[in-house]
C-alpha atoms as a PDB file:
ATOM      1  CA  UNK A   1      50.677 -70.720  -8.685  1.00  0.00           C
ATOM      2  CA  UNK A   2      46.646 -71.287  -8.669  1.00  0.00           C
ATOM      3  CA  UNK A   3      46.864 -69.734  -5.033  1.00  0.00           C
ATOM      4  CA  UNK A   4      48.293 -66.487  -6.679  1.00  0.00           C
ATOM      5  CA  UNK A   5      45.901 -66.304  -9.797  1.00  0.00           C
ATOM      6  CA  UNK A   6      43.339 -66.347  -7.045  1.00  0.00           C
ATOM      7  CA  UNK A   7      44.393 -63.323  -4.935  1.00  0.00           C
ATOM      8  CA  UNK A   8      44.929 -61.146  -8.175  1.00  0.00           C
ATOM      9  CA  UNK A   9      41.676 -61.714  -9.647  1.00  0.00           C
ATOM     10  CA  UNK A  10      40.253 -61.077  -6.054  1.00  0.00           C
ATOM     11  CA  UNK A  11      42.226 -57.989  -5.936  1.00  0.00           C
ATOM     12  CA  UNK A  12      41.455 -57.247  -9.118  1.00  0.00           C
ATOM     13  CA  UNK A  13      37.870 -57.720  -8.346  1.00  0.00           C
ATOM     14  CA  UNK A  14      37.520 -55.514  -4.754  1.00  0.00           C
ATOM     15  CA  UNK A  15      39.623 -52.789  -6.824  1.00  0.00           C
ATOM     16  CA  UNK A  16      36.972 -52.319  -9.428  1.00  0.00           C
ATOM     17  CA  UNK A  17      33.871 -52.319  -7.162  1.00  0.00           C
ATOM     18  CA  UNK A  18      35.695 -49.789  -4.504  1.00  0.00           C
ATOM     19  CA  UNK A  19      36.312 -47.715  -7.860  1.00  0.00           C
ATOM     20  CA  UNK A  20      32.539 -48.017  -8.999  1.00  0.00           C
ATOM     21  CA  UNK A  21      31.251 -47.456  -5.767  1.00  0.00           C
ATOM     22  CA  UNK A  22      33.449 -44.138  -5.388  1.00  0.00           C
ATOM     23  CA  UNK A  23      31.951 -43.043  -8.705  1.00  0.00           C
ATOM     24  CA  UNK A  24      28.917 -43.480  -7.328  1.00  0.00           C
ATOM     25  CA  UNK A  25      29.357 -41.580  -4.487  1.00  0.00           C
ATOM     26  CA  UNK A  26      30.494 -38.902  -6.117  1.00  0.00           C
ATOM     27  CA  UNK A  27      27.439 -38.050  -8.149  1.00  0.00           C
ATOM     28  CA  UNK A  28      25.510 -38.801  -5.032  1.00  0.00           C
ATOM     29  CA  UNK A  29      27.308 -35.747  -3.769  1.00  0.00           C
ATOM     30  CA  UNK A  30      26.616 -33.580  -7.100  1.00  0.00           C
ATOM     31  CA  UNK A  31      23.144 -34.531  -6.534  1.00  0.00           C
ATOM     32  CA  UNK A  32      23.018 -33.212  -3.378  1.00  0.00           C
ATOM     33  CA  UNK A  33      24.353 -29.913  -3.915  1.00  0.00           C
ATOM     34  CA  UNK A  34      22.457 -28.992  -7.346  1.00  0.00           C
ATOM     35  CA  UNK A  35      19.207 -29.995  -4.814  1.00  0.00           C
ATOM     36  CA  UNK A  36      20.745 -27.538  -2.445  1.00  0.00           C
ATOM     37  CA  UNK A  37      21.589 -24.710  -5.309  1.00  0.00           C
ATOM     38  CA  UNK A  38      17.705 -25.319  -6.412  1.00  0.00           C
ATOM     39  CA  UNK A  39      16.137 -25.199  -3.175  1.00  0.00           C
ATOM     40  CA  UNK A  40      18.008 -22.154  -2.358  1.00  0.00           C
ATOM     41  CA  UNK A  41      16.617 -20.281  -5.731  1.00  0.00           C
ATOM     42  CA  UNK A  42      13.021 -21.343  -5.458  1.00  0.00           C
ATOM     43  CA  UNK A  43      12.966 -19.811  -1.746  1.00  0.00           C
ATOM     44  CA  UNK A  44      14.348 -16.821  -3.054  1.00  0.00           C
ATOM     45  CA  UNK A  45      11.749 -16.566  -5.840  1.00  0.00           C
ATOM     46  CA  UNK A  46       8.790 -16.629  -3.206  1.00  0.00           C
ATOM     47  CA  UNK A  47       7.248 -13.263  -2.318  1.00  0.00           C
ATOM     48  CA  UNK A  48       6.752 -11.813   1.060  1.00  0.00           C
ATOM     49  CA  UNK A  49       3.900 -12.920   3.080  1.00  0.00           C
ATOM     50  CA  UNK A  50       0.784 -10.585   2.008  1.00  0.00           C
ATOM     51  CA  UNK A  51      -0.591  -8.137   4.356  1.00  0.00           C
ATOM     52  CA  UNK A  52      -3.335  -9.622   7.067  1.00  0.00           C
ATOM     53  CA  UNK A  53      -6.788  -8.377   6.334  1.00  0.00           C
ATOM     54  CA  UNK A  54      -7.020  -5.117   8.464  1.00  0.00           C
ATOM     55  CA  UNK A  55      -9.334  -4.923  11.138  1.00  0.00           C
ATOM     56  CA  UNK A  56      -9.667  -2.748  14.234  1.00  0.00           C
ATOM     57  CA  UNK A  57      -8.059  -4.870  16.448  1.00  0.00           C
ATOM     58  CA  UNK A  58      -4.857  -5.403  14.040  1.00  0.00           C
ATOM     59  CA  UNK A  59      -4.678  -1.827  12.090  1.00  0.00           C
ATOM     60  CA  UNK A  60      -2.567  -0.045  14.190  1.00  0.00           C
ATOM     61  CA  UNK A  61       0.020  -1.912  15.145  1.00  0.00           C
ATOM     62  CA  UNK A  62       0.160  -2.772  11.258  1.00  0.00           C
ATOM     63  CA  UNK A  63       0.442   0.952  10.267  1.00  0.00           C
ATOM     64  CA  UNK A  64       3.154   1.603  12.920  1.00  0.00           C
ATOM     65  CA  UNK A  65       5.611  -1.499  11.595  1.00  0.00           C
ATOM     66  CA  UNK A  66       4.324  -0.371   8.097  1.00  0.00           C
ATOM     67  CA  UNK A  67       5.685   3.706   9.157  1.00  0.00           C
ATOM     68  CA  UNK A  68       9.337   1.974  10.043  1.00  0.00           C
ATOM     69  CA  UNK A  69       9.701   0.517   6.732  1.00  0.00           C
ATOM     70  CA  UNK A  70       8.298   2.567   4.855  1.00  0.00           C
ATOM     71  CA  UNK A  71       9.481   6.404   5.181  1.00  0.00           C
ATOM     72  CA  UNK A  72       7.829   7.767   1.477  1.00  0.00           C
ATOM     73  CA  UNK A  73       5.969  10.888   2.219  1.00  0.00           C
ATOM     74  CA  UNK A  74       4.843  12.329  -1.591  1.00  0.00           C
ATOM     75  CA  UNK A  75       2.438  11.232  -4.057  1.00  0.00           C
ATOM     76  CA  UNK A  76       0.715  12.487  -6.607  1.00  0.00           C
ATOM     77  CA  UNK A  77      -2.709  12.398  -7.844  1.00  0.00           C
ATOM     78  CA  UNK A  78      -3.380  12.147 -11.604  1.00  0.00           C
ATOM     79  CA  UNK A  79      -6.631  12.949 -13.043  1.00  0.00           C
ATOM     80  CA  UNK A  80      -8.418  13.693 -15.866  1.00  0.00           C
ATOM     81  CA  UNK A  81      -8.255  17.818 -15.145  1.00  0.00           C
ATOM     82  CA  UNK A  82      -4.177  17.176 -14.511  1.00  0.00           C
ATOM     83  CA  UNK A  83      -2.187  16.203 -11.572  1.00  0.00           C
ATOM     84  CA  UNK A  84      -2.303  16.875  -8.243  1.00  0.00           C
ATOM     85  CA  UNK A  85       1.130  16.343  -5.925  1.00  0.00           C
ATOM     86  CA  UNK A  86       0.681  16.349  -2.176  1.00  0.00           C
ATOM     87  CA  UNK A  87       3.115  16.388   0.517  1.00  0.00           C
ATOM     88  CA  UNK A  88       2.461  14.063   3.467  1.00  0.00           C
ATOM     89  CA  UNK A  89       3.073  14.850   7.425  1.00  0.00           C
ATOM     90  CA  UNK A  90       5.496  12.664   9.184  1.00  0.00           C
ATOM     91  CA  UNK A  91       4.143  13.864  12.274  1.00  0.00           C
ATOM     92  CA  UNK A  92       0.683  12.045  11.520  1.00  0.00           C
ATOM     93  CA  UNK A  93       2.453   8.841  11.203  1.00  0.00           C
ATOM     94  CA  UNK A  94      -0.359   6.176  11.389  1.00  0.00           C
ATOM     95  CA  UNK A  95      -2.261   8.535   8.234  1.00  0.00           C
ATOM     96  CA  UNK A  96       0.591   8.736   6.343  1.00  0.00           C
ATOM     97  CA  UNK A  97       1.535   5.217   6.674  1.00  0.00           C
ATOM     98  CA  UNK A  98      -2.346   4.571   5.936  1.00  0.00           C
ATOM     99  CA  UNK A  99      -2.215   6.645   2.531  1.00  0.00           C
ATOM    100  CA  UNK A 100       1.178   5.388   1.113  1.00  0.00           C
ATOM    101  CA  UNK A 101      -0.231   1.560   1.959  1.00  0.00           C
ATOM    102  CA  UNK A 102      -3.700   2.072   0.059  1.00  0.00           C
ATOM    103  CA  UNK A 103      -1.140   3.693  -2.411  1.00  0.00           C
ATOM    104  CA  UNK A 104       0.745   0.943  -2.709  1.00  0.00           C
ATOM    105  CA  UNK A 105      -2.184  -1.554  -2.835  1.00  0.00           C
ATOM    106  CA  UNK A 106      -3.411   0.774  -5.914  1.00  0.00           C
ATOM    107  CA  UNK A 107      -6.646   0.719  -3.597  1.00  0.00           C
ATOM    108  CA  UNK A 108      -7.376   4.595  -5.355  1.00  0.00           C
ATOM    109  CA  UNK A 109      -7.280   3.611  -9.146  1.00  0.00           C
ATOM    110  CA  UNK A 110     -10.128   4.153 -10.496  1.00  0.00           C
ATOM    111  CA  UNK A 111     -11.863   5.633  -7.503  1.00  0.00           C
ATOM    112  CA  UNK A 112     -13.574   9.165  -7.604  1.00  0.00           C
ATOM    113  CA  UNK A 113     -13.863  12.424  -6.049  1.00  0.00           C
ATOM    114  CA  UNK A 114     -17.276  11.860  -5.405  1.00  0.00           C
ATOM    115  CA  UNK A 115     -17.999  15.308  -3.071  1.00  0.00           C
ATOM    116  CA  UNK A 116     -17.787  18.762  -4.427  1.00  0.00           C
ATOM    117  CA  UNK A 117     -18.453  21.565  -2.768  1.00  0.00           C
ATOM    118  CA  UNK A 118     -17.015  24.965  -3.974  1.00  0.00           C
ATOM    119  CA  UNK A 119     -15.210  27.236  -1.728  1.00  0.00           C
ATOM    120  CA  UNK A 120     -14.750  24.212   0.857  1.00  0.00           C
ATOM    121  CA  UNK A 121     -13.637  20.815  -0.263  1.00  0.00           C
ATOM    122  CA  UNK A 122     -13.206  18.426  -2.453  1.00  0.00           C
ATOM    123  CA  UNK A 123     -13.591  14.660  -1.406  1.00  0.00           C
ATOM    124  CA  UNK A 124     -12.302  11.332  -3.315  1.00  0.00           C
ATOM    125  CA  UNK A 125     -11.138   7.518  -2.415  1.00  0.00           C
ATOM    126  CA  UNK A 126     -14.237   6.143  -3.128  1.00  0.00           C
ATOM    127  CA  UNK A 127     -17.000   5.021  -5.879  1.00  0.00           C
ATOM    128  CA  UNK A 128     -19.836   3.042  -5.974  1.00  0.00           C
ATOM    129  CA  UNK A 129     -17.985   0.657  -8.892  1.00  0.00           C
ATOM    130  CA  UNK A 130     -17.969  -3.035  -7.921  1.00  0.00           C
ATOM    131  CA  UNK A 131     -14.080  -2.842  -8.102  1.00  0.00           C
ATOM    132  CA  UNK A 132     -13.466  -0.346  -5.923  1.00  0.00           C
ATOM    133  CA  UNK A 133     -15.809  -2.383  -3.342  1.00  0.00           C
ATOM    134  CA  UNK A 134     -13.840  -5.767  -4.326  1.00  0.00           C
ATOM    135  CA  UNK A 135     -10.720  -4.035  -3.160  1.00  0.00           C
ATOM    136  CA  UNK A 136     -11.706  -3.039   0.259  1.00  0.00           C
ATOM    137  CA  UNK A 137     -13.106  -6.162   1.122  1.00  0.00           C
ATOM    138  CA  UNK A 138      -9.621  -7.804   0.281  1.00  0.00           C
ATOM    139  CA  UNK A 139      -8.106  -4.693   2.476  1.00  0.00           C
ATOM    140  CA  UNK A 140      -9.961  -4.752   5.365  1.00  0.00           C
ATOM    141  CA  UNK A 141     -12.560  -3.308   7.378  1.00  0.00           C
ATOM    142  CA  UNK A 142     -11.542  -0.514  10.204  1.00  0.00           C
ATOM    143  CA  UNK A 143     -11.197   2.991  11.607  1.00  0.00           C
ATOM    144  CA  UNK A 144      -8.507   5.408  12.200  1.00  0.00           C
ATOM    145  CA  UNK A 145      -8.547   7.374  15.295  1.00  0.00           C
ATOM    146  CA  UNK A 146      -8.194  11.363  15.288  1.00  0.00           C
ATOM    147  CA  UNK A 147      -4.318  12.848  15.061  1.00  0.00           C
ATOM    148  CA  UNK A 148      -5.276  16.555  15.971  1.00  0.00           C
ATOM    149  CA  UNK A 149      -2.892  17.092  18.408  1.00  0.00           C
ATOM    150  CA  UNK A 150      -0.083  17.659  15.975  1.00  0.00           C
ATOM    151  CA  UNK A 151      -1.363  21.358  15.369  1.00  0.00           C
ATOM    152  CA  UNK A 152      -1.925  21.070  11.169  1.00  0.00           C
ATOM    153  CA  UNK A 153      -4.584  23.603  10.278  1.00  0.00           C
ATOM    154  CA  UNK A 154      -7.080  23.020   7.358  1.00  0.00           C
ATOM    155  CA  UNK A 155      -5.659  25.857   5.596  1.00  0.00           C
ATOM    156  CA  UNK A 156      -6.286  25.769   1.741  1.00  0.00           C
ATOM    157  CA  UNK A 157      -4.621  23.252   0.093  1.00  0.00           C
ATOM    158  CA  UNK A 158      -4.646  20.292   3.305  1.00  0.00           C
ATOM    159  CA  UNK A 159      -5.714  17.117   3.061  1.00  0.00           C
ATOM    160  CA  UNK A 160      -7.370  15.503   5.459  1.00  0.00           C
ATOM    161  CA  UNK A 161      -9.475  12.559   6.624  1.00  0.00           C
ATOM    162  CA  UNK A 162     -13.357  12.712   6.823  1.00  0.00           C
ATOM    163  CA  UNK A 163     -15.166  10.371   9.715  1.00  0.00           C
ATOM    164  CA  UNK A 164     -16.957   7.389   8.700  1.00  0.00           C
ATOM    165  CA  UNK A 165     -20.470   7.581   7.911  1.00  0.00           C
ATOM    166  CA  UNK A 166     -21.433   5.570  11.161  1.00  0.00           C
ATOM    167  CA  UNK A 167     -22.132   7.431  14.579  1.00  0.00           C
ATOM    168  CA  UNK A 168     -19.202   8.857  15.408  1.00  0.00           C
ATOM    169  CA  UNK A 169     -18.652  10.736  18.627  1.00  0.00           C
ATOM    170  CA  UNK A 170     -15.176  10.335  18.406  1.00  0.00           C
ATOM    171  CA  UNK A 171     -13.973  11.238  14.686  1.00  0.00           C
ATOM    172  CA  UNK A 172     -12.723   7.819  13.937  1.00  0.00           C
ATOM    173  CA  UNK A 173     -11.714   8.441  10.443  1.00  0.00           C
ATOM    174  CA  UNK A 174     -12.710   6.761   7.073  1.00  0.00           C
ATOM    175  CA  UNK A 175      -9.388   4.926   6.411  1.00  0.00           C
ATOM    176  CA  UNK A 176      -9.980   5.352   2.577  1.00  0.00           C
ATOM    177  CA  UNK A 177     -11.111   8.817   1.903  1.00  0.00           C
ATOM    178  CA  UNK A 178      -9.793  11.924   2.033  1.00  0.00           C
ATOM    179  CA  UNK A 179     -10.745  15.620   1.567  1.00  0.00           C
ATOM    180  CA  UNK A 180      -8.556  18.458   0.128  1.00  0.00           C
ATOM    181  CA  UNK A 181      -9.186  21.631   1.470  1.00  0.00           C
ATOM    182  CA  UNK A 182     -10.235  24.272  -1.421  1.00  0.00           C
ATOM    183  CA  UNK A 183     -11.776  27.118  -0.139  1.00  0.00           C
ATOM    184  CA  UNK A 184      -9.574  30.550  -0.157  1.00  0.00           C
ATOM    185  CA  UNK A 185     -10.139  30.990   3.710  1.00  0.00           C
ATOM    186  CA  UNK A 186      -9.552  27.220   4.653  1.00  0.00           C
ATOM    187  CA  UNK A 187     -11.426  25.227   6.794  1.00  0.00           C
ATOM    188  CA  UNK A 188     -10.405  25.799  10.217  1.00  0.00           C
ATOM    189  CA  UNK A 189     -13.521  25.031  11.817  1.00  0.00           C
ATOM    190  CA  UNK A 190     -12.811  21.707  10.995  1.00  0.00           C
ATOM    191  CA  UNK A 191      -9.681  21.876  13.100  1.00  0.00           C
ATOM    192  CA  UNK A 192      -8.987  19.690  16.133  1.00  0.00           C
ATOM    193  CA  UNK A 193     -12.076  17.614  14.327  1.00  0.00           C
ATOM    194  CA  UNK A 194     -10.775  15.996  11.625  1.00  0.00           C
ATOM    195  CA  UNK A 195      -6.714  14.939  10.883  1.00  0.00           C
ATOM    196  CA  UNK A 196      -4.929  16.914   8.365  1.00  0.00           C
ATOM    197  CA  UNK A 197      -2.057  14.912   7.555  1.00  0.00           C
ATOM    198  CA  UNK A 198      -0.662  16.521   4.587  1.00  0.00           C
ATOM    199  CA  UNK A 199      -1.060  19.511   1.750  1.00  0.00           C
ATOM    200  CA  UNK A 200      -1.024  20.163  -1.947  1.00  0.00           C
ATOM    201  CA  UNK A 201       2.263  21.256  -2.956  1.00  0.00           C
ATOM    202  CA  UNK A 202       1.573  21.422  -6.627  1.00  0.00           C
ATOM    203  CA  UNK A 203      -1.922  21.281  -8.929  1.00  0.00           C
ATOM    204  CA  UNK A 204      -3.741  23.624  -6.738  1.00  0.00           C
ATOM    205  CA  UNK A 205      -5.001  25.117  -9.948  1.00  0.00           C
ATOM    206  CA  UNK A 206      -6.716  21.256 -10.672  1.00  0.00           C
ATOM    207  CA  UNK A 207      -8.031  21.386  -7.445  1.00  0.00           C
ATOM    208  CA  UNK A 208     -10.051  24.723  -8.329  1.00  0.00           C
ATOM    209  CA  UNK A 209     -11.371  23.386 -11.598  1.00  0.00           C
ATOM    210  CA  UNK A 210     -12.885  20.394 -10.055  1.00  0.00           C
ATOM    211  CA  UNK A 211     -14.324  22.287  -7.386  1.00  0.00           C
ATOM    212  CA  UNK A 212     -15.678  24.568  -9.705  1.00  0.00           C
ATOM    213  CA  UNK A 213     -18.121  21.195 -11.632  1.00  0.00           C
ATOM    214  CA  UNK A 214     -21.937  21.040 -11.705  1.00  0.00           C
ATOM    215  CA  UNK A 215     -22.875  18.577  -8.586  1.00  0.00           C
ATOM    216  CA  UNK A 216     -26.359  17.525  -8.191  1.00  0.00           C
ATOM    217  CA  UNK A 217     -28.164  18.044  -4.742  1.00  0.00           C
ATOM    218  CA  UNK A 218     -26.175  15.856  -2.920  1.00  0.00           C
ATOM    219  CA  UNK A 219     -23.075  17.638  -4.318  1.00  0.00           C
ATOM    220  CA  UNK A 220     -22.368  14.608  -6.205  1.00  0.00           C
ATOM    221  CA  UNK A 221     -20.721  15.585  -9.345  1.00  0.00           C
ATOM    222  CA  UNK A 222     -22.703  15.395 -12.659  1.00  0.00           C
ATOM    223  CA  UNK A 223     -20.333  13.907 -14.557  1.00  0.00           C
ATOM    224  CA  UNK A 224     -17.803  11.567 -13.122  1.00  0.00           C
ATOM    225  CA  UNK A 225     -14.235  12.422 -11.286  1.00  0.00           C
ATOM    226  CA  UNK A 226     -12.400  10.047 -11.698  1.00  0.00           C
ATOM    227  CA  UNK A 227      -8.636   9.268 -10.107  1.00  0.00           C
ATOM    228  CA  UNK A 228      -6.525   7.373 -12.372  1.00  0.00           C
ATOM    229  CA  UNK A 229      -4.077   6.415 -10.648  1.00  0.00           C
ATOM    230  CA  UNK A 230      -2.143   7.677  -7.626  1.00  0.00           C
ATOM    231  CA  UNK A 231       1.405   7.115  -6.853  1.00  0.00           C
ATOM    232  CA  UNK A 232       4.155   7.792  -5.279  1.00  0.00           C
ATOM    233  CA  UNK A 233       6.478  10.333  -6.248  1.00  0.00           C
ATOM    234  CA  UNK A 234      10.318  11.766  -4.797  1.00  0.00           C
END
């Protein structure tokens, strides 16, 4: 009889540490998989890798993955005198990739058209605001090289891309300025010179009225141009 007591309280025993020990497994388990649900969310929640800082060597290739993602090809310009909407070429893939990229970055916010000259051009992206400086450092330093061989004219109404203030025998381009043509007659002795890589396809009339303000002698406008914002538009 004692020898029977013994086995059922040992039973008894094993039974209810097998049951515990399930238990316990079992919210091991949950554990595991609310870990799994959480890590899953927080790598969703991180953002994409930044841009590298752009530099001769790297700028290129960057614009050429940045063209394959990223096909937008109209933005407007707002300013103070109204808005400006410009179409971008395709063709010129590695300016308009440039331009919808500085876009993007808001890199011409609060710049200026800083160059007036009536009956030729007017020239913005830049300023000589702290900000504006800030924001190309973060960018990057580097050229463009000339796209003439697409055939775009500087009729009235392109945009194109001036050459960087340093000696320059081949054109390499100013990544973040640009020129809209605004003379009547164009520009076309700035063809196969300079890359026009897109045109004005509504505001022309804004164009004219800040051509038409006071400059100074170094056709730097009296009062300031400034670009609000510029953004990208369907």
């Amino acid at each position: 009889m004692r020898i029977l007591v013994l086995i059922y309280c040992f039973l008894l025993v094993f039974n209810c540490e097998d049951k515990q020990s399930n238990k316990k497994n079992n919210t091991t388990s949950i554990d595991s998989t609310e870990i799994k649900k959480e890590t899953k969310k927080d790598t969703a929640s991180i953002p994409e890798k930044e841009f590298p800082r752009l530099t001769d060597d790297n700028s290129l290739y960057f614009l050429e993955e940045y063209d394959k993602k990223h096909k937008e090809d109209k933005v407007r310009i707002t300013t103070d005198f109204g808005t400006i909407d410009i179409q971008l070429f395709p063709e010129t893939k590695y300016h308009r990739a440039n331009f919808i990229f500085l876009t993007k970055q808001q890199y011409f916010d609060g710049t200026q058209f800083y160059r007036v000259v009536p009956n030729f051009i007017i020239q913005g992206g830049s300023s000589d605001e702290i900000e504006i400086t800030e924001k190309r450092n973060k960018i990057g330093k580097y050229l463009l090289p000339p796209d003439t061989k697409q055939g775009f004219k500087h009729d009235r109404g392109v945009i194109s891309m001036p050459s960087s203030e340093i000696d320059n025998a081949y054109k390499m381009a100013s990544p973040y300025q640009f020129f809209i043509v605004q003379g009547a007659k164009g520009a076309h002795h700035l063809d196969g010179q300079y890359t026009a890589f897109g045109k004005v396809i509504d505001g022309m009339d804004v164009v004219d009225e800040i051509a038409a303000q006071e400059t100074d002698d170094s056709e730097w406008p009296l009062h300031n141009i400034y670009i609000r914002k510029v953004e990208i538009i369907k």
